[in-house]
PDB file of N, CA and C in Angstrom:
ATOM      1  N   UNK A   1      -1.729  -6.323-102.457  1.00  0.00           N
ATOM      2  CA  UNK A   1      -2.003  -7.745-102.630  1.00  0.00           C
ATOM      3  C   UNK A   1      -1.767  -8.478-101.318  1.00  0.00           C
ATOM      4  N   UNK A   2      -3.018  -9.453-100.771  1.00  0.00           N
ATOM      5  CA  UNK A   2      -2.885  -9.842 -99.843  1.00  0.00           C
ATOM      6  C   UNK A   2      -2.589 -11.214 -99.938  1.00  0.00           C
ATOM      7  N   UNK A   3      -1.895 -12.640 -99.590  1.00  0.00           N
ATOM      8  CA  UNK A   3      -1.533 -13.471 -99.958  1.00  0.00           C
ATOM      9  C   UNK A   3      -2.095 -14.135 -98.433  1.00  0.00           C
ATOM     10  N   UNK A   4      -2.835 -15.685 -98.161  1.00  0.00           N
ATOM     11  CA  UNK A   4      -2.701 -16.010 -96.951  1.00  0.00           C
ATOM     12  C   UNK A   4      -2.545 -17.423 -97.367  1.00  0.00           C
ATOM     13  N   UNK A   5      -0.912 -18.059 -96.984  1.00  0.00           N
ATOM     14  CA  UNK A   5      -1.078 -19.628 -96.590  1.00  0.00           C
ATOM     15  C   UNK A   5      -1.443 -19.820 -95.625  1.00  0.00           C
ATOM     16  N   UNK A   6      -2.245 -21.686 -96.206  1.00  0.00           N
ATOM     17  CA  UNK A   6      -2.908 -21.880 -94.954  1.00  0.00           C
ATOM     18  C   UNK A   6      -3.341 -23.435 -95.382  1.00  0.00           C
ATOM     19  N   UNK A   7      -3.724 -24.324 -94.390  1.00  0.00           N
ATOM     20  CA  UNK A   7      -4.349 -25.428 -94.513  1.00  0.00           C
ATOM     21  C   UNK A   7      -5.256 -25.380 -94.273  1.00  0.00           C
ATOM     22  N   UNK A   8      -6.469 -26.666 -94.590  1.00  0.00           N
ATOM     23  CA  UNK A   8      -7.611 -26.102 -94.403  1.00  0.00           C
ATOM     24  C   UNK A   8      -8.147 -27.125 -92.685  1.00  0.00           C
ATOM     25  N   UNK A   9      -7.300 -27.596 -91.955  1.00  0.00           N
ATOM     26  CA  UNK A   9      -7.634 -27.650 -90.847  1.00  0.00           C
ATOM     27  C   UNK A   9      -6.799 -27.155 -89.543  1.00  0.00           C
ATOM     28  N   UNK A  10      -6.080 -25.830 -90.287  1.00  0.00           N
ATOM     29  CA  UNK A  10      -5.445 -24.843 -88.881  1.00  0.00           C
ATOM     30  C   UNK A  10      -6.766 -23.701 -88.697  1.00  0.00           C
ATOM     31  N   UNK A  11      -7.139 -24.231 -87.394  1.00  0.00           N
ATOM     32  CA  UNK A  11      -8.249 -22.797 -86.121  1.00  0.00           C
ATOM     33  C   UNK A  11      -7.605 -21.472 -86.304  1.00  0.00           C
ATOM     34  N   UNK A  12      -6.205 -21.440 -86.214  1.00  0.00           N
ATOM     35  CA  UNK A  12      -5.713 -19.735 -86.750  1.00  0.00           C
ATOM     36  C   UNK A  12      -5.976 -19.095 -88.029  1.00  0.00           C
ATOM     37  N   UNK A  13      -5.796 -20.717 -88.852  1.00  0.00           N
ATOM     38  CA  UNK A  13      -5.712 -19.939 -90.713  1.00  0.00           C
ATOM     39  C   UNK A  13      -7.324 -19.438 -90.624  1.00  0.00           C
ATOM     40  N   UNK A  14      -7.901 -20.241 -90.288  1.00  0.00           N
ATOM     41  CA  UNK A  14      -9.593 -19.948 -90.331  1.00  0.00           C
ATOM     42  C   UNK A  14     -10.114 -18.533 -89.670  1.00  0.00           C
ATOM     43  N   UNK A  15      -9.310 -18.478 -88.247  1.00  0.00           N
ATOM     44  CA  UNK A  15      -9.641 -17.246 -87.309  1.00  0.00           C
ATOM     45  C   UNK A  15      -9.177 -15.565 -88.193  1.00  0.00           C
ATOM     46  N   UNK A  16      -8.122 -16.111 -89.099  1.00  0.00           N
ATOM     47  CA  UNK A  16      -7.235 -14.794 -89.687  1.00  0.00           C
ATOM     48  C   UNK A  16      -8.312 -14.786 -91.393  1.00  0.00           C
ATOM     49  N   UNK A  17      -8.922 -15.785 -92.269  1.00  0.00           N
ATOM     50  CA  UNK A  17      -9.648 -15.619 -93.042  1.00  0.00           C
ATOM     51  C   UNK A  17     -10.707 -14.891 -92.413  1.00  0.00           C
ATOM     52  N   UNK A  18     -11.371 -15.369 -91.525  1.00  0.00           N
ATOM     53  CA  UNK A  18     -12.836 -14.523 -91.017  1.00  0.00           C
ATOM     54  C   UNK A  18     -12.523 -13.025 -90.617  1.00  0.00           C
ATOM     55  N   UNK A  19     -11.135 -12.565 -89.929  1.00  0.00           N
ATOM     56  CA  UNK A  19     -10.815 -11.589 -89.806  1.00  0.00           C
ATOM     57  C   UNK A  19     -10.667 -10.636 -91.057  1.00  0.00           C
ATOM     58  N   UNK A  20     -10.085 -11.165 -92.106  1.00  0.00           N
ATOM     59  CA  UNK A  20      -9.674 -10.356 -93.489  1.00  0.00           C
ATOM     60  C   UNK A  20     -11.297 -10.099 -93.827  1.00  0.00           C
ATOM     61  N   UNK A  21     -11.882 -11.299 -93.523  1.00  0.00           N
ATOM     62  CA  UNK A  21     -13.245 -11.172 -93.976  1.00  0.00           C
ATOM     63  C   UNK A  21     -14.198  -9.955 -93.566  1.00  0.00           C
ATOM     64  N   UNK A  22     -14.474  -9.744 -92.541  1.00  0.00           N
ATOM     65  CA  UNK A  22     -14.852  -9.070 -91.538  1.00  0.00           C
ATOM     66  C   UNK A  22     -14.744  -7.693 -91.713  1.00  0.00           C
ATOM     67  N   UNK A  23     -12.918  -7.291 -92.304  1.00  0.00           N
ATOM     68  CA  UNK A  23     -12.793  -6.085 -92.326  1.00  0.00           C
ATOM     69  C   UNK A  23     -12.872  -6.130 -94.230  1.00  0.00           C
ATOM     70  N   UNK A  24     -13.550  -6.696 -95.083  1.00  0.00           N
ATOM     71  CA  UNK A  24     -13.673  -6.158 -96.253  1.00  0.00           C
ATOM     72  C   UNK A  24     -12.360  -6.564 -96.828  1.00  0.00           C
ATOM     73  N   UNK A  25     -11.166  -6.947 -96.944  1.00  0.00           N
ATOM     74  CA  UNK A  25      -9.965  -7.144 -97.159  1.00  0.00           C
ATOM     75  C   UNK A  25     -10.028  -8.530 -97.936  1.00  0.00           C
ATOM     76  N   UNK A  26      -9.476  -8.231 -99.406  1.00  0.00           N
ATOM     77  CA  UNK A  26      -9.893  -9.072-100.251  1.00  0.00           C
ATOM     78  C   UNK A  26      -7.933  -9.959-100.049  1.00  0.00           C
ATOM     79  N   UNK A  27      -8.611 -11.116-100.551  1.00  0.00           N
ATOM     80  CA  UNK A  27      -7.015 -11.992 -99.921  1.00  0.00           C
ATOM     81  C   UNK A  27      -7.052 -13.214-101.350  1.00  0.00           C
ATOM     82  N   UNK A  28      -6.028 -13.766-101.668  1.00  0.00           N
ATOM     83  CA  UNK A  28      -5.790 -14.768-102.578  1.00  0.00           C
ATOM     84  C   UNK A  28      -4.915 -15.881-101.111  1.00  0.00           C
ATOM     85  N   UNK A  29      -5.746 -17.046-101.440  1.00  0.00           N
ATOM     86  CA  UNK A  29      -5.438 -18.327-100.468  1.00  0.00           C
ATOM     87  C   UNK A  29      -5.246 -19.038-100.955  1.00  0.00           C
ATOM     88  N   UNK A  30      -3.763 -19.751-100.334  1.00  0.00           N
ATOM     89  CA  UNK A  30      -3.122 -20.607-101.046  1.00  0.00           C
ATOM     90  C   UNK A  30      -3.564 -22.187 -99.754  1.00  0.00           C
ATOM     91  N   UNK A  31      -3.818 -23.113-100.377  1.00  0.00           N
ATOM     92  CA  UNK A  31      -4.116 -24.250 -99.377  1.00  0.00           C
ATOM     93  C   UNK A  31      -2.738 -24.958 -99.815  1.00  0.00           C
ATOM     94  N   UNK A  32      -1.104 -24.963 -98.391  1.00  0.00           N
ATOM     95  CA  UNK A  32      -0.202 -25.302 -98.761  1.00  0.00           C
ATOM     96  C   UNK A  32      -0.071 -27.022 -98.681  1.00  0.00           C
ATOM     97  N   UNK A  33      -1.849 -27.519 -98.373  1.00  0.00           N
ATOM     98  CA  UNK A  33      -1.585 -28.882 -97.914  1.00  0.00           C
ATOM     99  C   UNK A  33      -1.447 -29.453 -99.431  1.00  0.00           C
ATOM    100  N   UNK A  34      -2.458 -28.660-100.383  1.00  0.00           N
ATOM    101  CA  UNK A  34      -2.599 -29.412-101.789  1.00  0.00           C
ATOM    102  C   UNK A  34      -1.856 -28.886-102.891  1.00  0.00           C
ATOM    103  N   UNK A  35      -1.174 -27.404-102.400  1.00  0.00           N
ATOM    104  CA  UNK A  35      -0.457 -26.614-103.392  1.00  0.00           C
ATOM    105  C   UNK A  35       1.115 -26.806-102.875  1.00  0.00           C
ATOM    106  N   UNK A  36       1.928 -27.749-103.822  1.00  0.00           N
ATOM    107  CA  UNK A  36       3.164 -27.712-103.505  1.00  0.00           C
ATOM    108  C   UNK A  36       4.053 -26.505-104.015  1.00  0.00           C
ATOM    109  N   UNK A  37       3.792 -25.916-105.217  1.00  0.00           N
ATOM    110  CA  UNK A  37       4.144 -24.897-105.676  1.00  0.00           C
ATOM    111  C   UNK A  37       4.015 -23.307-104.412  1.00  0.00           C
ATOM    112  N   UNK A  38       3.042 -23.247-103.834  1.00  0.00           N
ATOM    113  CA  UNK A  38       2.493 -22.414-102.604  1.00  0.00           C
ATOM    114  C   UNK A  38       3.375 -22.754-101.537  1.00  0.00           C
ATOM    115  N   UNK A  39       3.685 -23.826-101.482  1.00  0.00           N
ATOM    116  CA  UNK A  39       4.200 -24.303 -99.881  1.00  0.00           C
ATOM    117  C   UNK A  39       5.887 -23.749-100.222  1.00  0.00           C
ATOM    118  N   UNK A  40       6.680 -23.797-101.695  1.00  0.00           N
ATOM    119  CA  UNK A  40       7.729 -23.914-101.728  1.00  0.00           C
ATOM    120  C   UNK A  40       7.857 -22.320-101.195  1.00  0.00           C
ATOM    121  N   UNK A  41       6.782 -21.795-101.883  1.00  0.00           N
ATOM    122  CA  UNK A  41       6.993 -20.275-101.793  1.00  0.00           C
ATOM    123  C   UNK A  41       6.674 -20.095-100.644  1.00  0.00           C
ATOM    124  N   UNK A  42       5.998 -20.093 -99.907  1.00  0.00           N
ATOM    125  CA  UNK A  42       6.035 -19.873 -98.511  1.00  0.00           C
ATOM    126  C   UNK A  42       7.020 -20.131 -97.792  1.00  0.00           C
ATOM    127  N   UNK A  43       7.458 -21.345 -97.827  1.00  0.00           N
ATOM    128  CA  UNK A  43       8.766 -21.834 -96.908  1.00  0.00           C
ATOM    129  C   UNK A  43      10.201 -20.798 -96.956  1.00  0.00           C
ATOM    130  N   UNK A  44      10.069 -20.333 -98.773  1.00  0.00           N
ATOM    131  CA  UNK A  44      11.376 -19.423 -99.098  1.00  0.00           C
ATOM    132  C   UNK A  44      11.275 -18.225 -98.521  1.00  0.00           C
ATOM    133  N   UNK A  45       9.691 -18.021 -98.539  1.00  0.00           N
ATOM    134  CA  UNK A  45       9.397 -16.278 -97.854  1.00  0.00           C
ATOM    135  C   UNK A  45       9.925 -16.207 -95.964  1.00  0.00           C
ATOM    136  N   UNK A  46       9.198 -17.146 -95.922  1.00  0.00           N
ATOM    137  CA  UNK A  46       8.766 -17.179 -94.551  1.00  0.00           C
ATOM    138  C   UNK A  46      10.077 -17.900 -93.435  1.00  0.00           C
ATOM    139  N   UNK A  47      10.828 -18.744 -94.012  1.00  0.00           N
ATOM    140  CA  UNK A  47      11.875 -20.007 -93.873  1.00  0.00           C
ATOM    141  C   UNK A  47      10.920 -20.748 -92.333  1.00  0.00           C
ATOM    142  N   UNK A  48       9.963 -20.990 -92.751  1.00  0.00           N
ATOM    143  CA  UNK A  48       9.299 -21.874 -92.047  1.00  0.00           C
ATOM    144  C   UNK A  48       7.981 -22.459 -92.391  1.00  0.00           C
ATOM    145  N   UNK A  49       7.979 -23.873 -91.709  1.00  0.00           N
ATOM    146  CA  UNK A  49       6.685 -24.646 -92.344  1.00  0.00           C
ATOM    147  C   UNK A  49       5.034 -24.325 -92.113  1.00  0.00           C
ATOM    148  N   UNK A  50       5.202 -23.668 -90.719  1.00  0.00           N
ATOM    149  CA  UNK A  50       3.924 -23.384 -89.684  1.00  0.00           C
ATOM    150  C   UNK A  50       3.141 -22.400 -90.669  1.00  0.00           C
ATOM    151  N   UNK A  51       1.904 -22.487 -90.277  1.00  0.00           N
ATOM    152  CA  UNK A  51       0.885 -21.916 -90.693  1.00  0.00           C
ATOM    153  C   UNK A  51      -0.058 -21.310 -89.672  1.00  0.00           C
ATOM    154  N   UNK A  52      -0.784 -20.301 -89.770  1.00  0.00           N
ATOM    155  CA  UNK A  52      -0.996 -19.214 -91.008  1.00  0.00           C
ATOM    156  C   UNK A  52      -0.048 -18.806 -91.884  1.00  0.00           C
ATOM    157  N   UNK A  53       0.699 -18.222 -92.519  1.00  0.00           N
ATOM    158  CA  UNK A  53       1.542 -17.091 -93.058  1.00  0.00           C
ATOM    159  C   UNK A  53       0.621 -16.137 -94.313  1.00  0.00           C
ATOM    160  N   UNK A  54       1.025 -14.713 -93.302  1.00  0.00           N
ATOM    161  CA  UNK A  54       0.452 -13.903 -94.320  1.00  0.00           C
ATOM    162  C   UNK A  54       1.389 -12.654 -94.899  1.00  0.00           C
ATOM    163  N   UNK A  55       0.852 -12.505 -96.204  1.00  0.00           N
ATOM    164  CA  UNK A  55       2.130 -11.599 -96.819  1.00  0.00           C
ATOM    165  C   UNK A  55       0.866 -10.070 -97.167  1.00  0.00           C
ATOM    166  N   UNK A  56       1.650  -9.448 -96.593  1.00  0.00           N
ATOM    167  CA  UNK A  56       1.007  -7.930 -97.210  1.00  0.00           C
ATOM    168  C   UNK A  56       1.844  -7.066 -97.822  1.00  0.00           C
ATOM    169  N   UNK A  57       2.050  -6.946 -98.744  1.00  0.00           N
ATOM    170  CA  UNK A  57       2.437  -6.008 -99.613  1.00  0.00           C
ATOM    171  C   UNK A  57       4.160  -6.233 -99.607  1.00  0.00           C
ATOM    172  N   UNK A  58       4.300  -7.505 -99.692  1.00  0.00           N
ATOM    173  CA  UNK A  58       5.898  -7.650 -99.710  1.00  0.00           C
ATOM    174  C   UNK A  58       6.605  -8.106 -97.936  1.00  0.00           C
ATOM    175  N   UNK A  59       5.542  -7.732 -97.033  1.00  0.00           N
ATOM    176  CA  UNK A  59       5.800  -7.933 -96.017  1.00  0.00           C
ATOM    177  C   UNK A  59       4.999  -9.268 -94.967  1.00  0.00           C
ATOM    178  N   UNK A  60       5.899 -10.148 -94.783  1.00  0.00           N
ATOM    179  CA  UNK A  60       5.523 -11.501 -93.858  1.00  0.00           C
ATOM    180  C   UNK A  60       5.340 -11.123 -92.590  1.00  0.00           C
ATOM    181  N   UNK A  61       4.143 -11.697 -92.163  1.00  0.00           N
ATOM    182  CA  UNK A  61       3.965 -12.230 -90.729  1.00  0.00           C
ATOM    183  C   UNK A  61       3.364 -13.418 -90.881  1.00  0.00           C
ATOM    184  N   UNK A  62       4.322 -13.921 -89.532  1.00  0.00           N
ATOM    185  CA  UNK A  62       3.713 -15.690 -89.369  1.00  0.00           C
ATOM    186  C   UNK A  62       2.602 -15.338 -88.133  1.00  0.00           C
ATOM    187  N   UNK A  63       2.077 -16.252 -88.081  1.00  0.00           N
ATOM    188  CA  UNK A  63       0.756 -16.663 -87.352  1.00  0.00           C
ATOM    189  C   UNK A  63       0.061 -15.560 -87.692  1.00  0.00           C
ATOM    190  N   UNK A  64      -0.963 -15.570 -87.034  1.00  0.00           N
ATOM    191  CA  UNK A  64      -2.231 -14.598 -86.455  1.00  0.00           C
ATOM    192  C   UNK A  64      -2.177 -13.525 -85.398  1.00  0.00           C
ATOM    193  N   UNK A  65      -1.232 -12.695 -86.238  1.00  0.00           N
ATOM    194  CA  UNK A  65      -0.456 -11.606 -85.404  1.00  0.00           C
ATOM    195  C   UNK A  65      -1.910  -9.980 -85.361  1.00  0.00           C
ATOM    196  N   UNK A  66      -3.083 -10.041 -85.126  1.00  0.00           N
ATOM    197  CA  UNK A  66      -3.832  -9.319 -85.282  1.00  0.00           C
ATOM    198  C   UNK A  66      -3.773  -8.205 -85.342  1.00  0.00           C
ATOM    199  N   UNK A  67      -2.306  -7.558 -84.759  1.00  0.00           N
ATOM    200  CA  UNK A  67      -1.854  -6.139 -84.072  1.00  0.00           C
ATOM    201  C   UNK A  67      -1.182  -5.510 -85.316  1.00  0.00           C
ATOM    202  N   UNK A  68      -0.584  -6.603 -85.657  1.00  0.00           N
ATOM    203  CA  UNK A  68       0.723  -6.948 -86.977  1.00  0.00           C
ATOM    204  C   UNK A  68      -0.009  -6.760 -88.273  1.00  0.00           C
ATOM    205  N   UNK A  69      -0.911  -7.288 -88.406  1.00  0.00           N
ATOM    206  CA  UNK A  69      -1.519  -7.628 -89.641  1.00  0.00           C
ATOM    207  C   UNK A  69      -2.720  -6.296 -89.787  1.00  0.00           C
ATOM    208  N   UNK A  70      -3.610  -5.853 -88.515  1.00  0.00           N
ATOM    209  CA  UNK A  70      -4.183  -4.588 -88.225  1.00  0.00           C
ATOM    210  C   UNK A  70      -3.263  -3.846 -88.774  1.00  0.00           C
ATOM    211  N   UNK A  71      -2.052  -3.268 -88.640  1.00  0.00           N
ATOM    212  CA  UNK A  71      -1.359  -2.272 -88.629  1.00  0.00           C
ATOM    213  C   UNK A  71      -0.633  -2.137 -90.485  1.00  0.00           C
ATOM    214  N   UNK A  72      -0.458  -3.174 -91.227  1.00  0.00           N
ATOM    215  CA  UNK A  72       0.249  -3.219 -91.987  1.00  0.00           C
ATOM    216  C   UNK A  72      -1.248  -2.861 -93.123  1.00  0.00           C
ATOM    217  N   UNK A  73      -2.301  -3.257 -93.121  1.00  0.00           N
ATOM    218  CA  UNK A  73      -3.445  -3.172 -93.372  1.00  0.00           C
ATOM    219  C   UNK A  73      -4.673  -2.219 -92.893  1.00  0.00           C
ATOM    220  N   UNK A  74      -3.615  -1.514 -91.841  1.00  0.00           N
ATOM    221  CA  UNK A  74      -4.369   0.444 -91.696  1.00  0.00           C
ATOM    222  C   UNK A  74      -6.149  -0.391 -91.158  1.00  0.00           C
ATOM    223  N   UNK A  75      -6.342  -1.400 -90.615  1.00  0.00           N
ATOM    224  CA  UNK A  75      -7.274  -1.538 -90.099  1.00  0.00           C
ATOM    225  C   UNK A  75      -7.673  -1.006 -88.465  1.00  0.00           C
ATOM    226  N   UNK A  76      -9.030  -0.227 -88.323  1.00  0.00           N
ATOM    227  CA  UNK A  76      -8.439   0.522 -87.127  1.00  0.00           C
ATOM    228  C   UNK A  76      -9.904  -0.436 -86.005  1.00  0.00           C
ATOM    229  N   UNK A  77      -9.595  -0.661 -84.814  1.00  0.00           N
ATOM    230  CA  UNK A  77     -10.787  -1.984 -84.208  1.00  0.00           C
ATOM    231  C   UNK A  77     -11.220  -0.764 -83.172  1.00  0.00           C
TER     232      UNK A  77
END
């Protein structure tokens, strides 16, 4: 399960959707500008406000870590 917070006017959240996109990688998106319930959970996962945050399989990375998020997701470039 892939989880990505995000707002819908961060250039990273957008750059890391087209990426999941790209490689076939199906994702559930939380928009933490309109989902307060999303944002709480993010903040508890993550203990920070910034966005992107993506969760793979129990495991957080903040931003648009491509190397990070490649690797946890066996995507090979």
């Amino acid at each position: 399960m892939v989880k990505v917070f995000s707002t819908p006017v961060c250039p990273y959240c957008t750059s890391l959707k087209d990426f999941l996109k790209e490689h076939n990688i199906d994702f559930e998106e939380i928009n933490v500008a309109e989902d307060e319930k999303g944002r709480k959970e993010m903040i508890e996962k993550s203990g920070q406000m910034g966005v992107p945050v993506i969760e793979v399989e129990g495991q957080i990375v903040i931003g648009f870590d491509k190397e990070k998020i490649s690797q946890l997701l066996n995507i090979k470039e």
